[in-house]
PDB file of N, CA and C in Angstrom:
ATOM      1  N   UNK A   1    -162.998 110.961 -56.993  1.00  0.00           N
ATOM      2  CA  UNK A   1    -162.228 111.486 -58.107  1.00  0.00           C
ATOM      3  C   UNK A   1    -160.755 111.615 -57.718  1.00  0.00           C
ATOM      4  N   UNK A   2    -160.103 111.079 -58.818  1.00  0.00           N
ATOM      5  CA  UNK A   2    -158.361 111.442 -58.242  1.00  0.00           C
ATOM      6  C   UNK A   2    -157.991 112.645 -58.833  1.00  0.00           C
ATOM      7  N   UNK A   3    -157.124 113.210 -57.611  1.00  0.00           N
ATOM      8  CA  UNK A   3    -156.659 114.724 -58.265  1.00  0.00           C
ATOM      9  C   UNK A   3    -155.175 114.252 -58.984  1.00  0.00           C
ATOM     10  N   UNK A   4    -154.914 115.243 -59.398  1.00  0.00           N
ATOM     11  CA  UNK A   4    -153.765 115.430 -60.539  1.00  0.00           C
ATOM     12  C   UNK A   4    -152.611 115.868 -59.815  1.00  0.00           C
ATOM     13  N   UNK A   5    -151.084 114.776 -59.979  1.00  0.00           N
ATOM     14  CA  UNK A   5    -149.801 115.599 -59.342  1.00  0.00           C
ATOM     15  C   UNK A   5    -149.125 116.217 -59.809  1.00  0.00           C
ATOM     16  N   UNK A   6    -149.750 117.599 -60.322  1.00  0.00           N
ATOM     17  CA  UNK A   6    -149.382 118.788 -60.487  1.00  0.00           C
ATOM     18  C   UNK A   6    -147.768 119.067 -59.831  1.00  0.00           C
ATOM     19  N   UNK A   7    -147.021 119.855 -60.816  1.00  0.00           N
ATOM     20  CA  UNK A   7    -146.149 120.395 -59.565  1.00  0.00           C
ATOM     21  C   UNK A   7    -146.455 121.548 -59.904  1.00  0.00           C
ATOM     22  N   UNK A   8    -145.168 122.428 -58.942  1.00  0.00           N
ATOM     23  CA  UNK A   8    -145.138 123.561 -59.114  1.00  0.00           C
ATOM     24  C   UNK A   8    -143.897 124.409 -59.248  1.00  0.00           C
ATOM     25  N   UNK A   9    -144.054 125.568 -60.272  1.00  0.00           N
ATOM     26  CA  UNK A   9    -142.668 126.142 -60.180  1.00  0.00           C
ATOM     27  C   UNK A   9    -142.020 127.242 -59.537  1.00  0.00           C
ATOM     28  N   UNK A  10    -140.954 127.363 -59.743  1.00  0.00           N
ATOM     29  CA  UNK A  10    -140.686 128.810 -58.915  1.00  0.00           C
ATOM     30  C   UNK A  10    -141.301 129.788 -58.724  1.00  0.00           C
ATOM     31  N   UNK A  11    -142.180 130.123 -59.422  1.00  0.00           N
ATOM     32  CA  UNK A  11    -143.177 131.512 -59.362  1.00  0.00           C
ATOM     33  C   UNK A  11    -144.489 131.411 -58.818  1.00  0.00           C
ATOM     34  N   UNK A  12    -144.748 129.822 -58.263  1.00  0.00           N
ATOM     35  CA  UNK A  12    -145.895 129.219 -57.754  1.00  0.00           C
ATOM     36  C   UNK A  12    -146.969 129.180 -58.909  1.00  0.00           C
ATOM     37  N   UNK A  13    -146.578 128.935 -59.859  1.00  0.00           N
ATOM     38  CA  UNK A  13    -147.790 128.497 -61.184  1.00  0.00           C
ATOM     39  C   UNK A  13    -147.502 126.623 -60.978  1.00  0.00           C
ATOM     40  N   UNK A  14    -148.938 126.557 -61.350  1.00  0.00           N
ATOM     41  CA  UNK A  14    -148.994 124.716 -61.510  1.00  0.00           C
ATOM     42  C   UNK A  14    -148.334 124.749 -62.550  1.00  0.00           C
ATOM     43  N   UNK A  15    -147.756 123.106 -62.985  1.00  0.00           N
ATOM     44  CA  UNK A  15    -147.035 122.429 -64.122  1.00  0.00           C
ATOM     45  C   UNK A  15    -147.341 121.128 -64.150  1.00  0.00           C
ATOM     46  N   UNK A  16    -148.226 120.820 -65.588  1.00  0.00           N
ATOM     47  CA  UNK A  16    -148.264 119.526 -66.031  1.00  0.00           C
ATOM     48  C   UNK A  16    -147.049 118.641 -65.808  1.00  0.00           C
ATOM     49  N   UNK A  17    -147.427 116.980 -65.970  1.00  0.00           N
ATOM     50  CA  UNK A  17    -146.011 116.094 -66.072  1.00  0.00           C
ATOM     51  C   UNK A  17    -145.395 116.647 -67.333  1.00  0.00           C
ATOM     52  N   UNK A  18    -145.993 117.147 -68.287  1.00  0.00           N
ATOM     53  CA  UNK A  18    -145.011 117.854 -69.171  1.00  0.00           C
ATOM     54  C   UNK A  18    -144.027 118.481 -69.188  1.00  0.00           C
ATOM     55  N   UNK A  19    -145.098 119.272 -68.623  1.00  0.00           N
ATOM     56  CA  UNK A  19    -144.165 120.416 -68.413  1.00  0.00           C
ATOM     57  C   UNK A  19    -143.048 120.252 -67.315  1.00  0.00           C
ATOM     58  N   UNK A  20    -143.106 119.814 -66.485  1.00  0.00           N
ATOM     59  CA  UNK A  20    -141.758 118.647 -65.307  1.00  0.00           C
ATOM     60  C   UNK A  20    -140.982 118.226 -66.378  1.00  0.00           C
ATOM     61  N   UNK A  21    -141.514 117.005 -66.922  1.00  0.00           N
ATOM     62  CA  UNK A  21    -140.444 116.476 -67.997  1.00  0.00           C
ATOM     63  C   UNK A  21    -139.501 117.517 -68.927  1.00  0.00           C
ATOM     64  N   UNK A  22    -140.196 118.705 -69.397  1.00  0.00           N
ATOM     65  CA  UNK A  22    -139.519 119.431 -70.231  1.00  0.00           C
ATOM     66  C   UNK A  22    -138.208 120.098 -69.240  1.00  0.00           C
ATOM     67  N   UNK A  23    -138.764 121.234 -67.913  1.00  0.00           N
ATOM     68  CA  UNK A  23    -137.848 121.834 -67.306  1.00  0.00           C
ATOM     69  C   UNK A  23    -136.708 120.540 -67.178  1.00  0.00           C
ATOM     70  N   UNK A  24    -137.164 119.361 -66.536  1.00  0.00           N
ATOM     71  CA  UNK A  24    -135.591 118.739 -66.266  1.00  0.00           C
ATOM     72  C   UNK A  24    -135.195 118.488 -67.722  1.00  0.00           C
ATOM     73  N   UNK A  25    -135.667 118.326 -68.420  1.00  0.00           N
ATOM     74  CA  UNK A  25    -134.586 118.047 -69.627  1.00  0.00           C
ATOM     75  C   UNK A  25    -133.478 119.813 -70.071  1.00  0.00           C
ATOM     76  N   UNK A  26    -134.206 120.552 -69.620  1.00  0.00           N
ATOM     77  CA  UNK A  26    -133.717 121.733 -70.031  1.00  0.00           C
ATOM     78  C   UNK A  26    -132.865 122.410 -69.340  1.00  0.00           C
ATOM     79  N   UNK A  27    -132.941 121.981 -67.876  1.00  0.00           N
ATOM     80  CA  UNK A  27    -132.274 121.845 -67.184  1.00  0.00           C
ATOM     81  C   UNK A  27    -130.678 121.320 -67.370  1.00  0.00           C
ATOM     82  N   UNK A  28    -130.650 119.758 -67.435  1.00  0.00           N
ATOM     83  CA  UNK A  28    -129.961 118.996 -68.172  1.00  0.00           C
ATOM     84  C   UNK A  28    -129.272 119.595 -69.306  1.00  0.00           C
ATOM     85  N   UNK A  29    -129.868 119.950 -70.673  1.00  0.00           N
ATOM     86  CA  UNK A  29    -129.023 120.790 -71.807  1.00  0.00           C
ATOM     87  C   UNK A  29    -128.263 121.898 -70.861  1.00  0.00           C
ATOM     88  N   UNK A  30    -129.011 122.746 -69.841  1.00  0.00           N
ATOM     89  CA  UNK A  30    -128.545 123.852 -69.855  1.00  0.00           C
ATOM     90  C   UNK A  30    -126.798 123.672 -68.677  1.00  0.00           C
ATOM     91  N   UNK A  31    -127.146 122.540 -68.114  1.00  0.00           N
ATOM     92  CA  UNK A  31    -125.752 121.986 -67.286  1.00  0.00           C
ATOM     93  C   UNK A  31    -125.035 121.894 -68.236  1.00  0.00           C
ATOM     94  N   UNK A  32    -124.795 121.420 -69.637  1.00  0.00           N
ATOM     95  CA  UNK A  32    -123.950 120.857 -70.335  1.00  0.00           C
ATOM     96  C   UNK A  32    -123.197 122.340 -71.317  1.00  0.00           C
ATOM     97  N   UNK A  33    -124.406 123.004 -71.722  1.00  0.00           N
ATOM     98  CA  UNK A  33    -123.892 124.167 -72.693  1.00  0.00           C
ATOM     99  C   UNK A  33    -123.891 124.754 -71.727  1.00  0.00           C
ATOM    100  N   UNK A  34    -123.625 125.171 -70.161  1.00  0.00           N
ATOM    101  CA  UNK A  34    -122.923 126.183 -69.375  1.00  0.00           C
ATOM    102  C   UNK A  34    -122.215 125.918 -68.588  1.00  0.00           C
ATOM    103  N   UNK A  35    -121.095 125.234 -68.858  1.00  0.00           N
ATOM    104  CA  UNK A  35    -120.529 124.432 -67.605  1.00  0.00           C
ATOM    105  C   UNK A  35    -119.572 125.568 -66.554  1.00  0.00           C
ATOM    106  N   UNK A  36    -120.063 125.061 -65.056  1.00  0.00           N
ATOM    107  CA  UNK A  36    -118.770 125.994 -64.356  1.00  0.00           C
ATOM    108  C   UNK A  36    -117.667 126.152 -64.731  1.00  0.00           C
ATOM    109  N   UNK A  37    -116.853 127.388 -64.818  1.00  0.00           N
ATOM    110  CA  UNK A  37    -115.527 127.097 -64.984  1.00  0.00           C
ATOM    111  C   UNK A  37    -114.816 126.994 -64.086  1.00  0.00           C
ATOM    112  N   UNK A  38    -113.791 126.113 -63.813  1.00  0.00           N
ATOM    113  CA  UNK A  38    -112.969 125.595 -62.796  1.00  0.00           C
ATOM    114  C   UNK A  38    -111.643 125.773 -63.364  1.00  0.00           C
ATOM    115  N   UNK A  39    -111.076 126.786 -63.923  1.00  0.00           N
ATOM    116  CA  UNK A  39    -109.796 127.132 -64.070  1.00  0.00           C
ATOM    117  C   UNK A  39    -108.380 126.500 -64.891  1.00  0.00           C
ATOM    118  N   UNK A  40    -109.207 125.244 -65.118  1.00  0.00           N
ATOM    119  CA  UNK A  40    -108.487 124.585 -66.012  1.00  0.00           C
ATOM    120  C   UNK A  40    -107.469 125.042 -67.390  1.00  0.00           C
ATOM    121  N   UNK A  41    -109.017 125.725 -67.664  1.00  0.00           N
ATOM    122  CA  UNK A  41    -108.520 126.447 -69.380  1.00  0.00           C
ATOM    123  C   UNK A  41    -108.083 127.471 -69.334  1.00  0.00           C
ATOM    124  N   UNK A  42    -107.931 128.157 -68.450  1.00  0.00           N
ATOM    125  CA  UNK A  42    -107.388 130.042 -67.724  1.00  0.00           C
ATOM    126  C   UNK A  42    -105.899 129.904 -68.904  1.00  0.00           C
ATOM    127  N   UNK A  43    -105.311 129.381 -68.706  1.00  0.00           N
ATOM    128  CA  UNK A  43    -103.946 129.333 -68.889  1.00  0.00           C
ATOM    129  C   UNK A  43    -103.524 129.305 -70.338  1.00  0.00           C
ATOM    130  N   UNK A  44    -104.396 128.162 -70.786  1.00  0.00           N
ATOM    131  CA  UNK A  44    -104.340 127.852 -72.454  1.00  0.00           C
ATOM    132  C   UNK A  44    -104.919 129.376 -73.051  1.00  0.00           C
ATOM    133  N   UNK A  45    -106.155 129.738 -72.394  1.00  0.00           N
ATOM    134  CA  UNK A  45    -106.776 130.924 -72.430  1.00  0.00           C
ATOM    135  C   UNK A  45    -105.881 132.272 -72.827  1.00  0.00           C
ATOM    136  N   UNK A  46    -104.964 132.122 -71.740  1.00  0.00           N
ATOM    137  CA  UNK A  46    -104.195 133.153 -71.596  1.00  0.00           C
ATOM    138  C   UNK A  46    -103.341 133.786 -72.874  1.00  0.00           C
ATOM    139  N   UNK A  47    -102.688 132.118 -72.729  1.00  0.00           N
ATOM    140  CA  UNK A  47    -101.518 132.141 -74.051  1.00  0.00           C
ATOM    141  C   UNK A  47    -102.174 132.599 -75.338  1.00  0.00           C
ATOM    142  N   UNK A  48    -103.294 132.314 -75.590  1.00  0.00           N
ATOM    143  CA  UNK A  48    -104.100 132.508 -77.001  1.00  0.00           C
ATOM    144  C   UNK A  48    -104.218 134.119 -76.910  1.00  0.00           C
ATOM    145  N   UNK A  49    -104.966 134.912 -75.598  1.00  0.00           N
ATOM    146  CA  UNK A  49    -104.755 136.094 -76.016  1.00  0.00           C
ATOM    147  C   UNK A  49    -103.373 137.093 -76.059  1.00  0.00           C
ATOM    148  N   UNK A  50    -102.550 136.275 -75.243  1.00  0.00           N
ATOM    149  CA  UNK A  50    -101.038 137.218 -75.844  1.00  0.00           C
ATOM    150  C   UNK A  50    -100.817 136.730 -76.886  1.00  0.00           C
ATOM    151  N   UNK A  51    -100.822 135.725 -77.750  1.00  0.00           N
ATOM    152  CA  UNK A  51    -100.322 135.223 -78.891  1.00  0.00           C
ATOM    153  C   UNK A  51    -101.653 136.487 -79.957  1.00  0.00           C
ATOM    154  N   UNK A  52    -102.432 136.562 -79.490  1.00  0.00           N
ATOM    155  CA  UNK A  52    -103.657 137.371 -80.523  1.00  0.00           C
ATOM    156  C   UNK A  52    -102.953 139.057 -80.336  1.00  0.00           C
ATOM    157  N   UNK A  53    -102.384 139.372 -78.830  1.00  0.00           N
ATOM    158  CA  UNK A  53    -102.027 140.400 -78.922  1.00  0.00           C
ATOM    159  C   UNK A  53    -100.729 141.082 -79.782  1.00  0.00           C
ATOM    160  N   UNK A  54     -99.528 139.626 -79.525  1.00  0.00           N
ATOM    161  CA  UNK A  54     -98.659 139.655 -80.529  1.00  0.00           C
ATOM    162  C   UNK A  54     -98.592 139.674 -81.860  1.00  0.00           C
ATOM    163  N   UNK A  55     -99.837 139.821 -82.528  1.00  0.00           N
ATOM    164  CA  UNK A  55    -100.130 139.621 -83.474  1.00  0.00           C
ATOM    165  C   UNK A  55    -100.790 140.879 -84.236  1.00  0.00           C
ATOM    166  N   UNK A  56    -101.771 141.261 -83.528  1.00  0.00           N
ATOM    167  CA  UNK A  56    -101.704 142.696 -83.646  1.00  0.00           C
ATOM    168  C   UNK A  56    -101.122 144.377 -83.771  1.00  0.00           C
ATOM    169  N   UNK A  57    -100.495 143.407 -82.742  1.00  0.00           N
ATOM    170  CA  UNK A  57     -99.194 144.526 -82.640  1.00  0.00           C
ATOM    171  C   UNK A  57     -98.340 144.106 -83.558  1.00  0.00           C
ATOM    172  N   UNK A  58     -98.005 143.261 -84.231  1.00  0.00           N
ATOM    173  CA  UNK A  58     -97.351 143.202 -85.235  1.00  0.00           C
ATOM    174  C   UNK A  58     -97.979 143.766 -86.642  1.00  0.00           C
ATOM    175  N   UNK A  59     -99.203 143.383 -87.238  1.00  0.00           N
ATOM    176  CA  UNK A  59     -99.756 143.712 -88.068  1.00  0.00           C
ATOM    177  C   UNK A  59    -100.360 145.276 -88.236  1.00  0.00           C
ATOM    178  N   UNK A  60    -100.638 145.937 -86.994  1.00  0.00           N
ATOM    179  CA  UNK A  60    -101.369 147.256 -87.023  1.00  0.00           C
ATOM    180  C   UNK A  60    -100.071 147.631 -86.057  1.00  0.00           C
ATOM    181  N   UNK A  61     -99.121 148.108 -86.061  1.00  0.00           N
ATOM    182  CA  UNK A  61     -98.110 148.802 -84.956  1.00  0.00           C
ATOM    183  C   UNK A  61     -98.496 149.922 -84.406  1.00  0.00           C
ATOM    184  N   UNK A  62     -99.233 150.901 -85.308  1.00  0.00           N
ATOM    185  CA  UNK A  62    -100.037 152.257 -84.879  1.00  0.00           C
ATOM    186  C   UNK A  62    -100.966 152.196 -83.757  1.00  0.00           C
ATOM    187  N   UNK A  63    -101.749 151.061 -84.253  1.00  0.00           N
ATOM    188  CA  UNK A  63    -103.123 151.189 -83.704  1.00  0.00           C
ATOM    189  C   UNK A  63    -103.127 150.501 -81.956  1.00  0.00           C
ATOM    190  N   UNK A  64    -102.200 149.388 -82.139  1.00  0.00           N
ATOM    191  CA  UNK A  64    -102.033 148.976 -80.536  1.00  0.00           C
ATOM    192  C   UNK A  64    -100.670 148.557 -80.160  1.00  0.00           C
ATOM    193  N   UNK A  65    -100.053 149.758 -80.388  1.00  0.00           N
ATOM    194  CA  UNK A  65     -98.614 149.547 -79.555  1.00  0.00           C
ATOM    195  C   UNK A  65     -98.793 149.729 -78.507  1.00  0.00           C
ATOM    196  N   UNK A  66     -99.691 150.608 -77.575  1.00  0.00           N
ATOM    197  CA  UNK A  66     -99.951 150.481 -76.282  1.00  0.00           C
ATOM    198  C   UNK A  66    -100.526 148.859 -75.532  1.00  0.00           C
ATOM    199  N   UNK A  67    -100.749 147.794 -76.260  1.00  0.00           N
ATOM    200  CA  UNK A  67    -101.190 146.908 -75.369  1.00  0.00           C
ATOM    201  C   UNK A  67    -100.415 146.071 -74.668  1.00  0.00           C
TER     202      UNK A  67
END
């Protein structure tokens, strides 16, 4: 009889080829919708929230003249 190449996952439970196929695909999505940030956008970042702060403080003067 041939046995089955099971894997296994982090918690030591077996996993069908399915279930393999699914984690790497999910895997995969999850590289793409969480990408490291590497500092690139810090800056553009930046400008957007002083430009949001200038803005506030213009519109509400009471409420965040301290920022």
């Amino acid at each position: 009889m041939a046995k089955g190449k099971a894997s296994v996952s982090s918690s030591g439970a077996s996993m069908s080829q399915y279930d393999v196929e699914v984690e790497k695909r999910l895997k995969a999505l999850e590289a793409v919708a969480h990408p490291v940030p590497t500092g690139k956008t810090a800056g553009g970042l930046e400008a957007k929230v002083d430009a949001l702060i200038a803005t506030l403080k213009q519109q509400f003067p009471a409420k965040f003249a301290d920022l």
